[in-house]
C-alpha atoms as a PDB file:
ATOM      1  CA  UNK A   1       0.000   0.000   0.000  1.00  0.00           C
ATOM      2  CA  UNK A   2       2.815   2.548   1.036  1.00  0.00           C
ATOM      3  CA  UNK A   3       4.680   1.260  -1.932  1.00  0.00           C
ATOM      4  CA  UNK A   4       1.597   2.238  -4.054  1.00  0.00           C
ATOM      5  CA  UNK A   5       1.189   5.870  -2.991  1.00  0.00           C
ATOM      6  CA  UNK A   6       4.758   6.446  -3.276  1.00  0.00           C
ATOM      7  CA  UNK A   7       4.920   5.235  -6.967  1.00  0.00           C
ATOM      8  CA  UNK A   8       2.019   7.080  -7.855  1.00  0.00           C
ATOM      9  CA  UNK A   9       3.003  10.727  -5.971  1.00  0.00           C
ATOM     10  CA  UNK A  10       6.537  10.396  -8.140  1.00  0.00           C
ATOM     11  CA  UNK A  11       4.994   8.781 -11.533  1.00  0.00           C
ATOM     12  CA  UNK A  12       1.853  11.830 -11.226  1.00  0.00           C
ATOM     13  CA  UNK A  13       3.843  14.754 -10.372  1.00  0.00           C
ATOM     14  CA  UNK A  14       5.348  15.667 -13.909  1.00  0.00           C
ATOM     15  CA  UNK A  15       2.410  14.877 -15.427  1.00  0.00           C
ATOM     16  CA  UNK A  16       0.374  17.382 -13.284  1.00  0.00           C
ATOM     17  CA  UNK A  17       3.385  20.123 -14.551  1.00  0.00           C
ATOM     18  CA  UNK A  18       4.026  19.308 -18.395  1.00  0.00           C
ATOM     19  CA  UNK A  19       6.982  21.900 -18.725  1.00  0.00           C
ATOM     20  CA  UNK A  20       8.606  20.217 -15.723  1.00  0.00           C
ATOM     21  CA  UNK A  21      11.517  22.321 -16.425  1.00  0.00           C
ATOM     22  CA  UNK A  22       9.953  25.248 -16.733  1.00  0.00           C
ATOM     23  CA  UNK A  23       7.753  24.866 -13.547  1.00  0.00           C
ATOM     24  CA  UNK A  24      10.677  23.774 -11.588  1.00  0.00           C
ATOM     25  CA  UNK A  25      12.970  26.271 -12.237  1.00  0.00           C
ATOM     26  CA  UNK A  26      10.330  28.963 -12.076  1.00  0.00           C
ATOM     27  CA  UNK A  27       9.318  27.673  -8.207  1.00  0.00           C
ATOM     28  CA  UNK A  28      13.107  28.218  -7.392  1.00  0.00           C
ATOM     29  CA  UNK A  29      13.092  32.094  -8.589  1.00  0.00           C
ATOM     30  CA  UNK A  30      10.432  33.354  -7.668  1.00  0.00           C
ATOM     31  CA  UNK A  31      10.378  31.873  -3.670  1.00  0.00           C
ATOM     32  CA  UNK A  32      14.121  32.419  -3.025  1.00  0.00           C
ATOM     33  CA  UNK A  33      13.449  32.231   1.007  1.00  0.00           C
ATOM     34  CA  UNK A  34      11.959  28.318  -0.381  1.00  0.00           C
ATOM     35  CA  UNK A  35      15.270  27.960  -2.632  1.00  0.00           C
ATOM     36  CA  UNK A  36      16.925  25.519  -0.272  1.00  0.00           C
ATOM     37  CA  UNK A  37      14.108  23.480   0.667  1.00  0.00           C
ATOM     38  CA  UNK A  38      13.507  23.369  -3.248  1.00  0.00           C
ATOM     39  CA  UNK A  39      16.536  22.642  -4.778  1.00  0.00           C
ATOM     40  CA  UNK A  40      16.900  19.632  -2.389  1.00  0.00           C
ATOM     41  CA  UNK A  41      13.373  18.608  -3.229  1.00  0.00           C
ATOM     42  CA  UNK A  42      13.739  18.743  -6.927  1.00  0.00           C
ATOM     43  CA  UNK A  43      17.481  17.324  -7.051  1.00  0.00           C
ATOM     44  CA  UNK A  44      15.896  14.459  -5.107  1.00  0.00           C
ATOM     45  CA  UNK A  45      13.047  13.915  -7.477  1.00  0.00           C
ATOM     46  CA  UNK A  46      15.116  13.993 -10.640  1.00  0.00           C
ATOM     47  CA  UNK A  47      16.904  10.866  -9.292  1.00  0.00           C
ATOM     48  CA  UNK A  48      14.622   8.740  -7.830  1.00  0.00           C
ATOM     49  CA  UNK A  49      12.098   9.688 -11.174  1.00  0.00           C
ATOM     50  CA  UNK A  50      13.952   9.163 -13.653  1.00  0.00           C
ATOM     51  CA  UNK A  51      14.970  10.441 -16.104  1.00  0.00           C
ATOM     52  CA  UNK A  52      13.859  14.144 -14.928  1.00  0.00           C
ATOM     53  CA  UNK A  53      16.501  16.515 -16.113  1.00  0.00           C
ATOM     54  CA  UNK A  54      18.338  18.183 -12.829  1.00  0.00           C
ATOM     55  CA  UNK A  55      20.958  20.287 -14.401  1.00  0.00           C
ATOM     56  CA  UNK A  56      18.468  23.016 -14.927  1.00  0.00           C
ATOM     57  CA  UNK A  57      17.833  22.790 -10.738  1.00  0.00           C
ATOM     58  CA  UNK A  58      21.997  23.452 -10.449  1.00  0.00           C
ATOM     59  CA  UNK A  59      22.198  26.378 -12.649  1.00  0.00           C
ATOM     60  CA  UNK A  60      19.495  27.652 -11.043  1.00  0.00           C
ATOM     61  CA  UNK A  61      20.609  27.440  -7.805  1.00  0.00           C
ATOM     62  CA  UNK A  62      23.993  29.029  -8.781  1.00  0.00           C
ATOM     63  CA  UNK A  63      21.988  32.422 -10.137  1.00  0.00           C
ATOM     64  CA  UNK A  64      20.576  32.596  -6.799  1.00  0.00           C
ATOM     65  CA  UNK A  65      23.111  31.798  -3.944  1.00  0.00           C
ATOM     66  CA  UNK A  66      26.593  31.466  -3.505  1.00  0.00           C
ATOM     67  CA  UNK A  67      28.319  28.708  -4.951  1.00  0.00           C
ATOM     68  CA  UNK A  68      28.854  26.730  -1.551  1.00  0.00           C
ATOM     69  CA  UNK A  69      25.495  26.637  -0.604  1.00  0.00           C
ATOM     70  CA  UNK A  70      24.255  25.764  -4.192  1.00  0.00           C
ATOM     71  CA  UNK A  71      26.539  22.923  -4.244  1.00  0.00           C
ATOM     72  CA  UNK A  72      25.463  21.686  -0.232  1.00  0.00           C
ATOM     73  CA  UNK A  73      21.631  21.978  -1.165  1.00  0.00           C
ATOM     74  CA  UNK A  74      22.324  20.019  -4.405  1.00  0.00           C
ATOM     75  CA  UNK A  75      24.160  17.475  -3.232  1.00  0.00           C
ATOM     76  CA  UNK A  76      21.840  16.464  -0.199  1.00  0.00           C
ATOM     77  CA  UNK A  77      19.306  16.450  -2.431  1.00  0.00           C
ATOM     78  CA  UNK A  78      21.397  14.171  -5.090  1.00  0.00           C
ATOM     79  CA  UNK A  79      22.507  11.707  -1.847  1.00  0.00           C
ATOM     80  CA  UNK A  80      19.155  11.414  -0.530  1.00  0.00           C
ATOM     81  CA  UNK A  81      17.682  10.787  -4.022  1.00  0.00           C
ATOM     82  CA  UNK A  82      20.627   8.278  -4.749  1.00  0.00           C
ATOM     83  CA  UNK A  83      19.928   5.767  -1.194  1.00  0.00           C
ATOM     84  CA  UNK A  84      16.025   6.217  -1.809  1.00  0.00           C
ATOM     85  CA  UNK A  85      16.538   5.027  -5.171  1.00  0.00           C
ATOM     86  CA  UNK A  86      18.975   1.937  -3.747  1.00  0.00           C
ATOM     87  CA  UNK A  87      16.417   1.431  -1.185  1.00  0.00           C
ATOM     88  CA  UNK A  88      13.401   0.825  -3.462  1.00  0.00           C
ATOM     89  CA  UNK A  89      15.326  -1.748  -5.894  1.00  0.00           C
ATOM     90  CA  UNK A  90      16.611  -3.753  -3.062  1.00  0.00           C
ATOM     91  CA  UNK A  91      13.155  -3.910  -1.237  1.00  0.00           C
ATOM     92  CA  UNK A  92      10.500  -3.634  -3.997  1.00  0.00           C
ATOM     93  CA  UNK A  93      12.881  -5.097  -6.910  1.00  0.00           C
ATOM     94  CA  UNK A  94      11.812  -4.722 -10.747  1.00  0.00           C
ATOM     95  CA  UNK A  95       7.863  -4.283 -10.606  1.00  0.00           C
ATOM     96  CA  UNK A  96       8.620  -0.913  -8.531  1.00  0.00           C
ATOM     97  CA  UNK A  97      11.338   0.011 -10.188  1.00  0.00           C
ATOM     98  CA  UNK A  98      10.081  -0.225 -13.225  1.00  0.00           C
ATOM     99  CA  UNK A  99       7.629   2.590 -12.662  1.00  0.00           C
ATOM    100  CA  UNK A 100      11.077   4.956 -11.836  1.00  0.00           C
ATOM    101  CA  UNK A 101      13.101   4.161 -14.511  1.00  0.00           C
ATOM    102  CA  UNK A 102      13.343   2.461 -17.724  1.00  0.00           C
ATOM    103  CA  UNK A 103      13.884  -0.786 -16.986  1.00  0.00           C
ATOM    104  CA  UNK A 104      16.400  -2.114 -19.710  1.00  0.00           C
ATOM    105  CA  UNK A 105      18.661   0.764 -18.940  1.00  0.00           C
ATOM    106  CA  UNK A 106      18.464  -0.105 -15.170  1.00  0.00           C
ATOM    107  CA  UNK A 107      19.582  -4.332 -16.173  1.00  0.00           C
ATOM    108  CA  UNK A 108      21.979  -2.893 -18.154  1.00  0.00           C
ATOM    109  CA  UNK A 109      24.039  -0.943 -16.039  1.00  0.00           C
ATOM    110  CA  UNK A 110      22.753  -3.721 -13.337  1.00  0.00           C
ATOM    111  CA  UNK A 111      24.787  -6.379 -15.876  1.00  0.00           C
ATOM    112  CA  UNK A 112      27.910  -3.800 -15.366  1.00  0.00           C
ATOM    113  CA  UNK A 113      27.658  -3.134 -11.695  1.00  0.00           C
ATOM    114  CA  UNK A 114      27.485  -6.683 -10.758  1.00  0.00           C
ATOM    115  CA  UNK A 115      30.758  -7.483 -12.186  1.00  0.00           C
ATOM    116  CA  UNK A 116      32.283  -4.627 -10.148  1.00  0.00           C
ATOM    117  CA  UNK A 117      31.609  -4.999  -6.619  1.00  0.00           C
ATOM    118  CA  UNK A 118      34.824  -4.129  -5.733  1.00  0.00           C
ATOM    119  CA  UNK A 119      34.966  -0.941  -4.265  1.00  0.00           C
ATOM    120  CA  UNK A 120      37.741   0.825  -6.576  1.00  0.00           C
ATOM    121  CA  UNK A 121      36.300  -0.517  -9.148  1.00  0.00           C
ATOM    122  CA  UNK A 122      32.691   0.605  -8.682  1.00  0.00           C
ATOM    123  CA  UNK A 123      33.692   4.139  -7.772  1.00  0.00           C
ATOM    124  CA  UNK A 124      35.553   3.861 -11.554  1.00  0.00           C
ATOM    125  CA  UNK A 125      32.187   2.847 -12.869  1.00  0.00           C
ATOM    126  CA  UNK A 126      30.405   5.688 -10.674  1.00  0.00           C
ATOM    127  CA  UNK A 127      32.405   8.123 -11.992  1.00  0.00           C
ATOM    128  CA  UNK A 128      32.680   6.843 -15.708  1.00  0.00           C
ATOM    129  CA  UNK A 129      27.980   6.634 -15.555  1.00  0.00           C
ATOM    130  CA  UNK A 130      28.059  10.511 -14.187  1.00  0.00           C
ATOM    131  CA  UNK A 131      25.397  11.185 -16.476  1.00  0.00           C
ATOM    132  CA  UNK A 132      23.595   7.654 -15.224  1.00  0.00           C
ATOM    133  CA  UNK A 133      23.489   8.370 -12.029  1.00  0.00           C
ATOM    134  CA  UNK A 134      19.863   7.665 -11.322  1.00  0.00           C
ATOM    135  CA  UNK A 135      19.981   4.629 -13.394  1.00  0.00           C
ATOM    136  CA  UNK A 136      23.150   3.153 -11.607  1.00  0.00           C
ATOM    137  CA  UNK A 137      21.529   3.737  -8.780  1.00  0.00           C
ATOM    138  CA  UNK A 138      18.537   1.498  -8.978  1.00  0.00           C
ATOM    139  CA  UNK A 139      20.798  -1.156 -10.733  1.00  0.00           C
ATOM    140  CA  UNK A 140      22.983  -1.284  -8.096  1.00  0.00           C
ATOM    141  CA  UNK A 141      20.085  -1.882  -5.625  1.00  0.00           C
ATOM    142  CA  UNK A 142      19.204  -4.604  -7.486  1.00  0.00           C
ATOM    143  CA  UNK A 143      22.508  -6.929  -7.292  1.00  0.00           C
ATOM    144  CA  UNK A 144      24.017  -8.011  -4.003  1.00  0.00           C
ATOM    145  CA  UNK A 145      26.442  -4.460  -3.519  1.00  0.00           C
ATOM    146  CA  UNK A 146      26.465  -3.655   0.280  1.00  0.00           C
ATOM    147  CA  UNK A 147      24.928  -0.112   0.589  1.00  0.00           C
ATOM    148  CA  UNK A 148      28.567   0.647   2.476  1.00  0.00           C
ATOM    149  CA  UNK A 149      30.148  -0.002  -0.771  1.00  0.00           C
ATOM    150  CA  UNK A 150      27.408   2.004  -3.320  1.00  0.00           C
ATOM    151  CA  UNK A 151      27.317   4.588  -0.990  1.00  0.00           C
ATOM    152  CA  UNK A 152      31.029   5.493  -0.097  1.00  0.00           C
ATOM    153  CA  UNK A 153      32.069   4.980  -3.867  1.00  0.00           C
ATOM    154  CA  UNK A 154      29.618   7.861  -4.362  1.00  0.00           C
ATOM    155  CA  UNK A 155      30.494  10.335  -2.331  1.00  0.00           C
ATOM    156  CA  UNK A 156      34.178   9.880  -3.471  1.00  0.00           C
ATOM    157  CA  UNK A 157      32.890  10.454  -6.762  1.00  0.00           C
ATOM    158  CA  UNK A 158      30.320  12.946  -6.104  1.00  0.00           C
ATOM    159  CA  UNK A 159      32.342  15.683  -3.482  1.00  0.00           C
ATOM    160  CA  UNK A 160      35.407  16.337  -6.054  1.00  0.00           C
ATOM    161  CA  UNK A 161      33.113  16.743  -9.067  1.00  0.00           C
ATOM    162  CA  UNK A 162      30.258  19.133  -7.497  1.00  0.00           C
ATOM    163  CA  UNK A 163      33.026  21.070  -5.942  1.00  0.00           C
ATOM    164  CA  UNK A 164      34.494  21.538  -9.517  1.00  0.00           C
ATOM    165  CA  UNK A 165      31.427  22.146 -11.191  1.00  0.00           C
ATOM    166  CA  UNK A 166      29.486  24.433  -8.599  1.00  0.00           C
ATOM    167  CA  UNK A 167      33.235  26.613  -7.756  1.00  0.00           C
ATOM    168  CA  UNK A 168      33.712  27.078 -11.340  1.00  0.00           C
ATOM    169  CA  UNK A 169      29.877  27.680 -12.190  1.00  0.00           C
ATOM    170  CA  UNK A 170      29.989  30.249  -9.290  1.00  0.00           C
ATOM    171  CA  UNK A 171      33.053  31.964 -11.173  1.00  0.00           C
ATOM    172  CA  UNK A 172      30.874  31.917 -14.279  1.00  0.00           C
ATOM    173  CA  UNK A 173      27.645  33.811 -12.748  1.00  0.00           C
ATOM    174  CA  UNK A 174      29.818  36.243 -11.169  1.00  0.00           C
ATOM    175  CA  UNK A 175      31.645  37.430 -14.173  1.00  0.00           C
ATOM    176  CA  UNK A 176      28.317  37.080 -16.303  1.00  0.00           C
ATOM    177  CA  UNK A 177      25.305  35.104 -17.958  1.00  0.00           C
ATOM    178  CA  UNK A 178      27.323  34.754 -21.301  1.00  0.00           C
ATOM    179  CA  UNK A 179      30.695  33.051 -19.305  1.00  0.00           C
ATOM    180  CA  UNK A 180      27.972  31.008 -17.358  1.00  0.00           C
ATOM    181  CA  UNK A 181      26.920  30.029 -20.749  1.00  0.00           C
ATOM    182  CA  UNK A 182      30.127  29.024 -22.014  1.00  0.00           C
ATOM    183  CA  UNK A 183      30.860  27.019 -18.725  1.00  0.00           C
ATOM    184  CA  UNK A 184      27.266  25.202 -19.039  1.00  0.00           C
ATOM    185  CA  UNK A 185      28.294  24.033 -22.793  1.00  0.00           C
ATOM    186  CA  UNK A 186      31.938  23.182 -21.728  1.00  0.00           C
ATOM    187  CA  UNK A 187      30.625  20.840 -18.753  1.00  0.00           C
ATOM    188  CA  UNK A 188      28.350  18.758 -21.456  1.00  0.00           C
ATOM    189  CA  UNK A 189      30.190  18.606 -23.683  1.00  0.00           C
ATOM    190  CA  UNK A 190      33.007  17.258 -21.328  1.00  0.00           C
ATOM    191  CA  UNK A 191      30.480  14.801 -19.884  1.00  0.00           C
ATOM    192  CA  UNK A 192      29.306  13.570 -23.655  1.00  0.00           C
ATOM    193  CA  UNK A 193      33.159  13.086 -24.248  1.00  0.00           C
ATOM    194  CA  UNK A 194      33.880  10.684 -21.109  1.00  0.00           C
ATOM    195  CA  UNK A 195      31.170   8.860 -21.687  1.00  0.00           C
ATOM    196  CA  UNK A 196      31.826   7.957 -25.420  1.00  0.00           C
ATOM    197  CA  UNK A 197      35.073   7.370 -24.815  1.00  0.00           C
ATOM    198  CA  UNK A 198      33.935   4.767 -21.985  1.00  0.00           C
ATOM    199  CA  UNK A 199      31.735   3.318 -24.566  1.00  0.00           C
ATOM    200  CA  UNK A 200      34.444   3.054 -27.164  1.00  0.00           C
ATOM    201  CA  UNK A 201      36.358   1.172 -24.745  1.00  0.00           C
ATOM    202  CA  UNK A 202      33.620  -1.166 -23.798  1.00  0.00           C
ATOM    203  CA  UNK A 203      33.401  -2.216 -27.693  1.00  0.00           C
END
């Protein structure tokens, strides 16, 4: 029953706000006493509901506050989306996930995770699937990983790469929208890179 109303809150909300994007974004601006609370709320949802976009949240939050407190709210939101997301594929397995995420994705990274349960090794993964995070997530929920593991390898991953990307996005709003811009296209284009390359090497 719990399990039910969960699935449905999380599998309804986007549909109640079509321009998901828009709305959340929108909410962040105009309450900026509610940014915090927000940001941590909509990081959160964009992981455990995937595949909601989240970058837009992190810009966002970097127009508004300083750079350290973007990156804080952001990240709790991330970590706490990231165990929920654990949580549900090793309790509810595939029939809940499934209503999350797309399922194939999640057995396909599960196919990768399971043959890295080391924890160097995983982290390697984590940081290779940065752009999979919600998807690893649930996969790696569903094989036998200790949380200890998951969890650790992403926060090693996690704390040098928000502190890169939310320090240099902070330099960007300060010295302008256009250099914020630039940085925004740099970081994706970066991320696309990595994770062709790690596909290249997997062929």
């Amino acid at each position: 029953m719990g399990a039910g109303v969960i699935v449905t809150i999380f599998f309804l909300l986007p549909i109640f706000f079509g321009d998901y994007q828009e709305f959340a974004v929108g909410l962040i601006q105009s309450h900026p006493y509610l940014a915090p609370s927000l940001i941590i709320f909509f990081r959160f949802l964009a992981v455990v509901a995937a595949p909601l976009p989240s970058a837009p949240i992190a810009f966002a939050s970097m127009a508004l506050l300083p750079w350290y407190e973007a990156w804080g709210y952001n990240s709790l939101g991330n970590w706490l989306g990231v165990i929920v997301a654990f949580f549900i594929a090793r309790r509810f397995r595939e029939p809940v996930v499934s209503h999350f995420a797309p399922l194939e994705r999640v057995h396909r990274w599960q196919e990768r995770v399971s043959q890295r349960r080391q924890f160097w090794a995983f982290t390697a993964l984590r940081a290779a699937s940065v752009l999979a995070l919600d998807f690893v997530s649930y996969a790696a929920g569903l094989t036998k990983m200790s949380f200890k593991t998951f969890f650790f390898a992403t926060l090693l991953v996690d704390i040098p790469i928000g502190f890169l990307f939310f320090y240099l996005g902070g330099v960007a709003v300060k010295y302008g929208v256009f250099l914020l811009g630039i940085f925004a296209i740099l970081f994706i284009i970066t991320a696309i890179f990595l994770n062709l390359t790690r596909w290249d090497k997997k062929v």
